[in-house]
C-alpha atoms as a PDB file:
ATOM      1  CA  UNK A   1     -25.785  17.225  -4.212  1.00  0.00           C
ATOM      2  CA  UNK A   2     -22.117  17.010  -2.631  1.00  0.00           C
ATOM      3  CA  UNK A   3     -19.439  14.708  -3.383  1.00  0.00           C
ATOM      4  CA  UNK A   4     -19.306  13.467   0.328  1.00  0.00           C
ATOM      5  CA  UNK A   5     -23.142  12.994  -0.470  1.00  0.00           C
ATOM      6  CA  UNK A   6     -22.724  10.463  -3.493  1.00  0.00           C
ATOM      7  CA  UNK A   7     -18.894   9.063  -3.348  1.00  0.00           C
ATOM      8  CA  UNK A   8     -19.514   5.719  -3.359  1.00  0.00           C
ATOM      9  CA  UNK A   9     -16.231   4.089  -2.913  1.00  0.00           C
ATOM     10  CA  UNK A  10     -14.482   1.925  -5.074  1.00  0.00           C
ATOM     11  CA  UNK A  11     -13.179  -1.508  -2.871  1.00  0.00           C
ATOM     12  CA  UNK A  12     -11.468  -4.608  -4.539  1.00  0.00           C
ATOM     13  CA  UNK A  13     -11.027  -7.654  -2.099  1.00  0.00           C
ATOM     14  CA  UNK A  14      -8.526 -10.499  -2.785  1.00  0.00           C
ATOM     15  CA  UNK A  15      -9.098 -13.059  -1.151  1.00  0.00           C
ATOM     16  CA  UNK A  16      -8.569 -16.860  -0.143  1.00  0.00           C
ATOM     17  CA  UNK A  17     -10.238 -19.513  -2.159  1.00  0.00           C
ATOM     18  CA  UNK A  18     -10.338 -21.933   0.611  1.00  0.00           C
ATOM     19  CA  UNK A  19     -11.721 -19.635   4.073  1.00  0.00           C
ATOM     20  CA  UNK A  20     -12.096 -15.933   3.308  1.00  0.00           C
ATOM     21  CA  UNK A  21     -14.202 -16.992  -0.694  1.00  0.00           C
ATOM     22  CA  UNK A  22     -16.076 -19.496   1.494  1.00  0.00           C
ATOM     23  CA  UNK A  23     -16.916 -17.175   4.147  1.00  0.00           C
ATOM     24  CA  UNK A  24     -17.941 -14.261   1.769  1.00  0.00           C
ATOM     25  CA  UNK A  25     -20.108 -17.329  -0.091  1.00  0.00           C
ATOM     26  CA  UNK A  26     -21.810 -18.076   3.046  1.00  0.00           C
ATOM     27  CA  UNK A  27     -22.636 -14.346   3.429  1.00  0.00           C
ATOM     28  CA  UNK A  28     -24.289 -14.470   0.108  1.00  0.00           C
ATOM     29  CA  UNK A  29     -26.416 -17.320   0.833  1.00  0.00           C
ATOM     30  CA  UNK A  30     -27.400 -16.104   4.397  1.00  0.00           C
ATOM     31  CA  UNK A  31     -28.567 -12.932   2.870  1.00  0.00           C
ATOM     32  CA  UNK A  32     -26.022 -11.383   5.234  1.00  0.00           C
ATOM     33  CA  UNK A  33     -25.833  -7.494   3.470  1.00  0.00           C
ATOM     34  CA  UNK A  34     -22.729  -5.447   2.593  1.00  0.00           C
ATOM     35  CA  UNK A  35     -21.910  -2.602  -0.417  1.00  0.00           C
ATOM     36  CA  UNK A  36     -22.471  -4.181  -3.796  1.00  0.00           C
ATOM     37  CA  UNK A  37     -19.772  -2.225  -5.191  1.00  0.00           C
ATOM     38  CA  UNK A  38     -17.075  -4.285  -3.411  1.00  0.00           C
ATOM     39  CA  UNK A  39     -15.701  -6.365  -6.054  1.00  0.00           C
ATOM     40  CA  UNK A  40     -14.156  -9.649  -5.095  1.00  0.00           C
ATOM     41  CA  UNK A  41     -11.158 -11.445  -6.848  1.00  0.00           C
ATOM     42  CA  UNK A  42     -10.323 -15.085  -5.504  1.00  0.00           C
ATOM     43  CA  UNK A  43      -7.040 -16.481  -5.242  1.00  0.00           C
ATOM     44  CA  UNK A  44      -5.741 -19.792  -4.146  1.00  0.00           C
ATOM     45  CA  UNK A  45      -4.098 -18.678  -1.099  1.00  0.00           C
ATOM     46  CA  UNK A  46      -3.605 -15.038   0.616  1.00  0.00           C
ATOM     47  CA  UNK A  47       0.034 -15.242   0.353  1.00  0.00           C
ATOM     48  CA  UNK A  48      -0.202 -15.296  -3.489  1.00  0.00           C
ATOM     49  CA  UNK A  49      -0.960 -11.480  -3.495  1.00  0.00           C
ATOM     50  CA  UNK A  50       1.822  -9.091  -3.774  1.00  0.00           C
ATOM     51  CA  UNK A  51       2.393  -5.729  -3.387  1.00  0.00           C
ATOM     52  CA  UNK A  52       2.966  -4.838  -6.687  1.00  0.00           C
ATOM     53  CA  UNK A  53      -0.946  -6.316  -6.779  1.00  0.00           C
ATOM     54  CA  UNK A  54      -1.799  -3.813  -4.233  1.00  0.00           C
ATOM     55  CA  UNK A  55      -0.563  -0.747  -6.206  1.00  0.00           C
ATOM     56  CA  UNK A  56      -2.044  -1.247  -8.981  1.00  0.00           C
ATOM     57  CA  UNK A  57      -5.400  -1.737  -7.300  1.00  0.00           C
ATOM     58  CA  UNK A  58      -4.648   1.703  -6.160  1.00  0.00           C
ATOM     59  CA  UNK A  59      -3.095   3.182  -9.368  1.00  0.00           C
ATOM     60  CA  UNK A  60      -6.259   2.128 -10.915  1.00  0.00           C
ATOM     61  CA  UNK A  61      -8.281   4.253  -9.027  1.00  0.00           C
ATOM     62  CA  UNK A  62      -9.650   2.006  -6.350  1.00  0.00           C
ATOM     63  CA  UNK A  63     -10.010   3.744  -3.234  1.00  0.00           C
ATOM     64  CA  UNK A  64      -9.536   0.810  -0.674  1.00  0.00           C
ATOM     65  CA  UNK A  65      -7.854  -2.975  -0.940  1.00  0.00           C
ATOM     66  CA  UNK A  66      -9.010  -5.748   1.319  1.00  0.00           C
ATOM     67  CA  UNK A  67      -6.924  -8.827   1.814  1.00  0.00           C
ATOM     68  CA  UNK A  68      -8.581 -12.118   3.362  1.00  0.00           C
ATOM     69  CA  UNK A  69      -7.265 -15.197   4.193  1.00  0.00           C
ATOM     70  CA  UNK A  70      -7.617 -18.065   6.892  1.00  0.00           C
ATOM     71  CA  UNK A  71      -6.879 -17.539  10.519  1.00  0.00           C
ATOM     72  CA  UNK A  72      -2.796 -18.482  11.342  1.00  0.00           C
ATOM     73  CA  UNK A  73      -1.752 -22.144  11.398  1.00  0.00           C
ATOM     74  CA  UNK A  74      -5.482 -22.624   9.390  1.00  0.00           C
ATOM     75  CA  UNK A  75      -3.629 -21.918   5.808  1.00  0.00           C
ATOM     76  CA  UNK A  76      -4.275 -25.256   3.418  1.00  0.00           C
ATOM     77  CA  UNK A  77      -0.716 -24.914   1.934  1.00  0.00           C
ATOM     78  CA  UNK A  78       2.673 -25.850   3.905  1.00  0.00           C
ATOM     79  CA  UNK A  79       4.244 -22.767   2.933  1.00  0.00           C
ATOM     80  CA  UNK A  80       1.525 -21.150   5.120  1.00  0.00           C
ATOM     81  CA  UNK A  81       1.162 -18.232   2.723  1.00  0.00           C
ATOM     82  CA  UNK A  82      -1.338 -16.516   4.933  1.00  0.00           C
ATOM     83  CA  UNK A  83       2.217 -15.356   7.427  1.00  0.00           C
ATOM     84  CA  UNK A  84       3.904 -14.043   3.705  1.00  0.00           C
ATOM     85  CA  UNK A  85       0.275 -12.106   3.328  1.00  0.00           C
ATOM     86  CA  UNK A  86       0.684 -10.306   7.158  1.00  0.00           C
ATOM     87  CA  UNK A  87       4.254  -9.132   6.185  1.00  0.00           C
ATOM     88  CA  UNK A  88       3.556  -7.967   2.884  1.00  0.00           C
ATOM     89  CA  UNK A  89       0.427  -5.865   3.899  1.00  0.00           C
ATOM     90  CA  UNK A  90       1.700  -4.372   6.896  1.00  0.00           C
ATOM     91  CA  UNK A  91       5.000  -3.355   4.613  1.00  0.00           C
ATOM     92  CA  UNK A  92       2.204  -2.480   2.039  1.00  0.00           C
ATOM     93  CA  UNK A  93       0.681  -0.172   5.192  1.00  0.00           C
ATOM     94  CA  UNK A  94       4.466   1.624   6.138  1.00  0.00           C
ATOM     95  CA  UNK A  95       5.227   2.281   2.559  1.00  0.00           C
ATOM     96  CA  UNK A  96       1.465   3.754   1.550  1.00  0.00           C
ATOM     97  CA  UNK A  97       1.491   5.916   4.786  1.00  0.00           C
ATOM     98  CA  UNK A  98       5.639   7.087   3.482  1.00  0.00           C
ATOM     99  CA  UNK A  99       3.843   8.334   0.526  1.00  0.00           C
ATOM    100  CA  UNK A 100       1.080   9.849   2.168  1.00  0.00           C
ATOM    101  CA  UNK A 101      -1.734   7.899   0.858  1.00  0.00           C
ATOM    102  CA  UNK A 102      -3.708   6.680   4.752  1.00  0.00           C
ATOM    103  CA  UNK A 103      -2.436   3.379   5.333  1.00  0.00           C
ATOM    104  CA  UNK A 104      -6.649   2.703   6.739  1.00  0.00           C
ATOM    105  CA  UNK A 105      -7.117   1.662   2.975  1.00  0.00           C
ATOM    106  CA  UNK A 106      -4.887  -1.217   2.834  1.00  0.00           C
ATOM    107  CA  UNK A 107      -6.502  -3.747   5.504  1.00  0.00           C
ATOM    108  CA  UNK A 108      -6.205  -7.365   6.259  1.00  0.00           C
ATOM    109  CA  UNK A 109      -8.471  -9.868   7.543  1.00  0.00           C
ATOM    110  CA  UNK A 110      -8.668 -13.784   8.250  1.00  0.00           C
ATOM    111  CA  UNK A 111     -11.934 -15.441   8.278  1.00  0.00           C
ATOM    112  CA  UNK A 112     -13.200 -18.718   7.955  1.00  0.00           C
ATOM    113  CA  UNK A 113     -15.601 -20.482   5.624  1.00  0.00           C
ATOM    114  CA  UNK A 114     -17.941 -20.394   8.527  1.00  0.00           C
ATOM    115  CA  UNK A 115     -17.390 -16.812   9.170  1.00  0.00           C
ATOM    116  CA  UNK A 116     -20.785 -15.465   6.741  1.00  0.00           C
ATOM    117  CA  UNK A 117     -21.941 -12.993   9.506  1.00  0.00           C
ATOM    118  CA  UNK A 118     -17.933 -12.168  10.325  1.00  0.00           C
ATOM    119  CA  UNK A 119     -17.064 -11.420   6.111  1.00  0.00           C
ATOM    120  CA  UNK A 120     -20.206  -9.375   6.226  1.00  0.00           C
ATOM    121  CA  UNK A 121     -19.484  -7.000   9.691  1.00  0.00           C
ATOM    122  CA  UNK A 122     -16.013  -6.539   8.061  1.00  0.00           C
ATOM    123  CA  UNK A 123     -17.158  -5.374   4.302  1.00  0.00           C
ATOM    124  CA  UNK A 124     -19.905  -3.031   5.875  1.00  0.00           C
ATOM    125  CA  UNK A 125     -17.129  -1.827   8.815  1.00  0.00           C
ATOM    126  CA  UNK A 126     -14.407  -1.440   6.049  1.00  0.00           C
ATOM    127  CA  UNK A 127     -16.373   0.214   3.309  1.00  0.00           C
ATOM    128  CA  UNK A 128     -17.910   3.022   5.388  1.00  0.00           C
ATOM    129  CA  UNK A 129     -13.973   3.458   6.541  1.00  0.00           C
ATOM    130  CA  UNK A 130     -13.157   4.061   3.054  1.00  0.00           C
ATOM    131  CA  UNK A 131     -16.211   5.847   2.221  1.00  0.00           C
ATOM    132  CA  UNK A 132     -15.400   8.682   4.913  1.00  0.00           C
ATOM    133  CA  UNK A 133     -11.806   8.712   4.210  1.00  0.00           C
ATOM    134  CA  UNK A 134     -13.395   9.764   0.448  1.00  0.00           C
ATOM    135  CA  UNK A 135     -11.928   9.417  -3.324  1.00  0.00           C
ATOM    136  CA  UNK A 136      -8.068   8.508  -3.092  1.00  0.00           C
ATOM    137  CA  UNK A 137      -6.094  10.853  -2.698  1.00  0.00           C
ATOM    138  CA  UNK A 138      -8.864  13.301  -1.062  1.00  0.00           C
ATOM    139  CA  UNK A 139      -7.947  13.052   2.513  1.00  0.00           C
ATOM    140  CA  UNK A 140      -4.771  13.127   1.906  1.00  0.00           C
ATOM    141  CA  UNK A 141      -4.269  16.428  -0.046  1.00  0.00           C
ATOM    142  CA  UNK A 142      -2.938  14.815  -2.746  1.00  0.00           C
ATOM    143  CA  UNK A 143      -3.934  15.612  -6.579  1.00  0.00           C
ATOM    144  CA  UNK A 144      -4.336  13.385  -9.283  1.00  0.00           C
ATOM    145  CA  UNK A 145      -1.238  13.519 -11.476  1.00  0.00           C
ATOM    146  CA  UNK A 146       1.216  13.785  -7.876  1.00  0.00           C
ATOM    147  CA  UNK A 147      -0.923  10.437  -6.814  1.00  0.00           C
ATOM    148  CA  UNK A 148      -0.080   8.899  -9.906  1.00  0.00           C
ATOM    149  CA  UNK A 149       3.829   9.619  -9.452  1.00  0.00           C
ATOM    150  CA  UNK A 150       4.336   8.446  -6.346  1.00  0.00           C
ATOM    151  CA  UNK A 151       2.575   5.295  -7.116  1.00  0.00           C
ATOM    152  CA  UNK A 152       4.542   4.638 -10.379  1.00  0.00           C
ATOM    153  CA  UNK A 153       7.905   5.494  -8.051  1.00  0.00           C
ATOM    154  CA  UNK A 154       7.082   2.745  -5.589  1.00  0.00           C
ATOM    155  CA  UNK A 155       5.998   0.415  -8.679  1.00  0.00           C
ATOM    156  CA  UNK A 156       9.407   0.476 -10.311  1.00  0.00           C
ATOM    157  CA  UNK A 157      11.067  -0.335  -7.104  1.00  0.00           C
ATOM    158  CA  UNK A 158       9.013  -3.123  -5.682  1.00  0.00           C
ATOM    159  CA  UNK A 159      11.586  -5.669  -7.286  1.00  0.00           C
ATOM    160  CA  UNK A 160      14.098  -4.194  -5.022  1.00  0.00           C
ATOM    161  CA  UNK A 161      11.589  -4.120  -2.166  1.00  0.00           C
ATOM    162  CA  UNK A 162      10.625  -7.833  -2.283  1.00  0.00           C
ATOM    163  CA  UNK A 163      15.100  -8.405  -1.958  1.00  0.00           C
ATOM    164  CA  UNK A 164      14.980  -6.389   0.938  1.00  0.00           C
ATOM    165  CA  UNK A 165      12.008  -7.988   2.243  1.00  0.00           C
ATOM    166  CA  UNK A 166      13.909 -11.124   1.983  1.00  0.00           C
ATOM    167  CA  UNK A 167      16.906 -10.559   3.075  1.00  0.00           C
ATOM    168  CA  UNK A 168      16.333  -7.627   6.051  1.00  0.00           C
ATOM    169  CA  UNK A 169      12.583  -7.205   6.655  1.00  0.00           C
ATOM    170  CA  UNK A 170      11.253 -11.176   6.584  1.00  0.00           C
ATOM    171  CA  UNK A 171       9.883 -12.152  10.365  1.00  0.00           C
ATOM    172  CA  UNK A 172       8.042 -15.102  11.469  1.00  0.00           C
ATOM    173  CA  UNK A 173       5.884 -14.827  14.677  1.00  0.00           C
ATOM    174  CA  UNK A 174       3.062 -16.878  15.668  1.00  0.00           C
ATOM    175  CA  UNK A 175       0.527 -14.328  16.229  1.00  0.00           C
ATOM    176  CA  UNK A 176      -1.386 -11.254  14.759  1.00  0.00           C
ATOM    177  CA  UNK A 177      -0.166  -9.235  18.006  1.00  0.00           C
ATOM    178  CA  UNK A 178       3.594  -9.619  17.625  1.00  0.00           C
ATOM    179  CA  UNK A 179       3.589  -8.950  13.962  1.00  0.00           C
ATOM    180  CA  UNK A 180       1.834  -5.422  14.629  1.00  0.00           C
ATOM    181  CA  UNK A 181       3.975  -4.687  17.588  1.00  0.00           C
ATOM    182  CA  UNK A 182       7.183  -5.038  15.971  1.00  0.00           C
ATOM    183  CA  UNK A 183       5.761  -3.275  12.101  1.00  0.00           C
ATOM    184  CA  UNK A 184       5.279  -0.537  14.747  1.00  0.00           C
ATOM    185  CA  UNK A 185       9.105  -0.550  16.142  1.00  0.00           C
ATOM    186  CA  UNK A 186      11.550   1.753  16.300  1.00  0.00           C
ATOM    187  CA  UNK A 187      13.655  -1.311  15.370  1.00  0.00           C
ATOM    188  CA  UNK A 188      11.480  -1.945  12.011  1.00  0.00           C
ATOM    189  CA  UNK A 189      11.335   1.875  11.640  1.00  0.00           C
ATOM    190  CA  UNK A 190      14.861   2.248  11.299  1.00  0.00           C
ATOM    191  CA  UNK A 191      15.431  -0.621   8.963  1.00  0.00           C
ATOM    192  CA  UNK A 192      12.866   0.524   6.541  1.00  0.00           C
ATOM    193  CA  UNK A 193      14.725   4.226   6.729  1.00  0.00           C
ATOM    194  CA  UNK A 194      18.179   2.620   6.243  1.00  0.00           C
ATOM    195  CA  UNK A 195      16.995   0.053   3.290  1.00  0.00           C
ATOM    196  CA  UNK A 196      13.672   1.727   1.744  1.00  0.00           C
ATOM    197  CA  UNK A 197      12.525   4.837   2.922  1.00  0.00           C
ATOM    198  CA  UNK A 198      15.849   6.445   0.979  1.00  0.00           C
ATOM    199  CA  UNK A 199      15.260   4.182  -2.127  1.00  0.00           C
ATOM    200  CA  UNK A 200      11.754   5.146  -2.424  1.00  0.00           C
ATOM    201  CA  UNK A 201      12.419   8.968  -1.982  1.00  0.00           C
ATOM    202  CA  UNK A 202      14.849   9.016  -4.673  1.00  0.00           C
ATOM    203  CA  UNK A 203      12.883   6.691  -7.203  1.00  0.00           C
ATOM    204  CA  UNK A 204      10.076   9.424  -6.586  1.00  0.00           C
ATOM    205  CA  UNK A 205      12.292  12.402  -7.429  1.00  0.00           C
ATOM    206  CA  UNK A 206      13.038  10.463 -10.761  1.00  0.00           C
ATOM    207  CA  UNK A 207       9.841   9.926 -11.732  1.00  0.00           C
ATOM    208  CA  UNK A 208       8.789  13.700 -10.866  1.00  0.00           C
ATOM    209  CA  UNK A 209      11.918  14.906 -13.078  1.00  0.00           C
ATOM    210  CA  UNK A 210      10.817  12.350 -15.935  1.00  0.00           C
ATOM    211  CA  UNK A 211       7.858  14.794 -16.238  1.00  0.00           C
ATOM    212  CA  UNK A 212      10.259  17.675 -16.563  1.00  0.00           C
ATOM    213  CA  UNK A 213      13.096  20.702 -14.432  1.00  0.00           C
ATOM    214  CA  UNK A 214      11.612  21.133 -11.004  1.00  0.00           C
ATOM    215  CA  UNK A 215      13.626  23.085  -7.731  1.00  0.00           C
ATOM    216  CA  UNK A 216      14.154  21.513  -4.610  1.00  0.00           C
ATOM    217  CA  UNK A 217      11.499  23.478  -3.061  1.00  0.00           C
ATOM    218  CA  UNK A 218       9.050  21.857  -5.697  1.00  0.00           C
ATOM    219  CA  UNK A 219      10.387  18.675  -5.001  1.00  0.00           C
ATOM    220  CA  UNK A 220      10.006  18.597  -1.221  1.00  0.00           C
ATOM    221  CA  UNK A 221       6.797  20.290  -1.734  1.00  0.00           C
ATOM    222  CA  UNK A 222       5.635  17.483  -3.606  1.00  0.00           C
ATOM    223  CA  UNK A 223       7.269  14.575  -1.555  1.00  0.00           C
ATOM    224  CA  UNK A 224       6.117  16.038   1.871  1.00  0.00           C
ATOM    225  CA  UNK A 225       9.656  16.373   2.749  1.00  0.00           C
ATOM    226  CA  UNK A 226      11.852  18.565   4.006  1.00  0.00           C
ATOM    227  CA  UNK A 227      14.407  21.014   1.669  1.00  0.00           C
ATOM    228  CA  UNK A 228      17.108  19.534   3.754  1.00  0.00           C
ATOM    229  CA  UNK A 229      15.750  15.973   3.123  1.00  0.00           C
ATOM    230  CA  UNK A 230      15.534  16.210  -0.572  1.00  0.00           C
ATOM    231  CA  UNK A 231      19.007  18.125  -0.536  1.00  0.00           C
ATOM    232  CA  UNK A 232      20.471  14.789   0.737  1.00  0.00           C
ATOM    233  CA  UNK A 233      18.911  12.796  -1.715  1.00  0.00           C
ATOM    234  CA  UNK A 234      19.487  14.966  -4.707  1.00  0.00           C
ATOM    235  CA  UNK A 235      23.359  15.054  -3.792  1.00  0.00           C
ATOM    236  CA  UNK A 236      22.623  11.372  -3.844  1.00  0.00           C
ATOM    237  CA  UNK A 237      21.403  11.139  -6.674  1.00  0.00           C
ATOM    238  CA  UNK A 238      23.869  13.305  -8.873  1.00  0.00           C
ATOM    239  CA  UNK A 239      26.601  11.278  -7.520  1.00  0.00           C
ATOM    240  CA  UNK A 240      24.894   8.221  -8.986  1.00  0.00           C
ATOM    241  CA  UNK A 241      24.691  10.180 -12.351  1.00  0.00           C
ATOM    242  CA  UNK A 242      20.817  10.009 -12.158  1.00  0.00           C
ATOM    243  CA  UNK A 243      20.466  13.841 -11.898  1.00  0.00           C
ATOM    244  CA  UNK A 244      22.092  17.069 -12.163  1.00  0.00           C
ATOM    245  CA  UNK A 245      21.441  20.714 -11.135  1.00  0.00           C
ATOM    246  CA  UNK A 246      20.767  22.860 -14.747  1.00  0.00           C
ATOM    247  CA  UNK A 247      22.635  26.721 -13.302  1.00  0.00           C
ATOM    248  CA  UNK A 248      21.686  28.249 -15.696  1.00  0.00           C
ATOM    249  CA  UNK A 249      17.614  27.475 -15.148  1.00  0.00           C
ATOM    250  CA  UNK A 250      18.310  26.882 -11.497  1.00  0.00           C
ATOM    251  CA  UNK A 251      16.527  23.780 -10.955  1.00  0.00           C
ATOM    252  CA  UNK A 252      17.124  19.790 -11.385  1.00  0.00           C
ATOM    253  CA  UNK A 253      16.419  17.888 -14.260  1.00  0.00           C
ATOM    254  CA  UNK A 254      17.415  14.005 -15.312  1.00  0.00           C
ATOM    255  CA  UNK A 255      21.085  13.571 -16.414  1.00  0.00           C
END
C-alpha cells in the first residue's frame, strides 16, 4: 500500500485553557468527530506559546501545529495574550515558509467554549490539510538531515528573534484582517529582510558547516538560495570571523 495511502499525520494543538480547551471539551461530549491522532496540550492562555514551542513541535517530527485561543478582546488575562499569539504565529508562518517548510502547517484559530461543532470543523479541515501536504518535509523537497538543520539554525536564533520582535516587528491592531494584511506587506517584508531574513541565512550556513567543508554551490543548493545570495552572506560571515574559505580544498568550513 502507498505512503499517501497510510500517512496518517502527526498534529499537536496548544491551546487555551479557558475557550479553545472548553470548546474542544464540548466537542468531546457532543460526540462531534475529528482524527484521534491530534494530540492536545492546554495552556493557560494562547499567548503563553512561543515560537521556540513551535519548532520543536516540528523538530520532533510533527507534521502540523495548531494554535487556539479566544476570539480578540475575549482573552481572560489583561495582557490579552491571544494579540502576542497572532504576531508570533504569523512571524512563525514568514520564517517557516523562509526555510521552505509550507507555512499551511502552522495555523491559528480562536474559538469559544461554546464553539464544540466550530473546534471540530477546524481539526477535521486542518488535519486533512496536513494529511495531503504529507510527512514534513515531503512537499517541500526537503530531506531529513537538511530539515533538521534548518530547524536547529532558526532554534539558536529565536532569542534574537523575540528582540527584534520587540523592538521592530511588535504591532497592535484590533482585528484578524489588519494583522494578515500588513504580515503580508511589502513594508513587513522588508523589515524581516533587513532584521531576520539575513540573520537566519547565516545562522543556517553555520549550522550546515558545523557538520563539515561544503562550496557555495552546496550551500545555496541547500538553502534554496542563490550563489550570489550566499556569496553575500559568506563575505559576511568571514568578516565576523565565523567562517573562512579553505584554498587549498576550495570550499568553506568554520573558522
Amino acid at each position: 500500500m502507498s505512503t499517501e495511502l497510510t500517512f496518517k499525520p502527526r498534529i499537536l494543538g496548544m491551546i487555551c485553557n479557558w475557550c479553545t480547551y472548553g470548546g474542544a471539551d464540548l466537542a468531546g461530549v457532543s460526540r462531534f468527530q475529528y482524527p484521534p491522532y491530534i494530540r492536545l496540550i492546554r495552556v493557560m492562555c494562547s499567548g503563553r506559546v512561543e515560537l521556540e514551542h513551535i519548532l520543536r513541535a516540528f523538530s520532533n517530527g510533527q507534521d502540523g501545529v495548531f494554535i487556539g485561543g479566544c476570539h480578540l478582546n475575549d482573552c481572560h488575562y489583561n495582557t490579552e495574550g491571544n494579540y502576542d499569539a497572532i504576531s508570533m504565529v504569523l512571524l512563525g508562518k514568514k520564517i517557516l515558509e523562509y526555510i521552505g517548510v509550507n507555512p499551511e502547517r502552522l495555523r491559528l484559530e480562536w474559538v469559544s467554549a461554546g464553539e464544540g461543532i466550530r473546534f471540530a470543523n477546524i481539526m477535521n479541515e486542518f488535519s486533512m490539510k496536513v494529511e495531503n501536504l504529507g510527512p514534513l518535509g515531503k512537499s517541500e523537497g526537503i530531506d531529513k538531515n537538511d530539515l533538521r538543520s534548518k530547524l536547529e539554525a532558526v532554534t539558536n536564533l529565536v532569542p534574537y528573534i523575540k528582540l527584534v520582535d520587540m523592538e521592530r516587528l511588535r504591532v497592535r491592531f484590533k482585528t484578524d484582517e489588519e494583522y494578515y494584511k500588513f504580515f503580508r506587506s511589502e513594508e513587513f517584508g522588508r523589515l524581516f529582510d533587513e532584521t531576520v531574513g539575513e540573520k537566519l541565512a547565516i545562522s543556517q550556513i553555520i549550522t550546515l558547516l558545523r557538520e563539515g567543508s561544503h562550496t557555495s554551490e552546496e550551500i545555496a543548493k541547500v538553502l534554496g538560495l542563490t550563489t550570489s545570495e550566499v556569496s553575500r552572506h559568506l563575505n559576511s560571515s568571514s568578516r565576523q570571523g565565523f567562517v573562512r574559505y579553505e584554498e587549498n580544498q576550495k570550499c568553506y568550513v568554520l573558522a
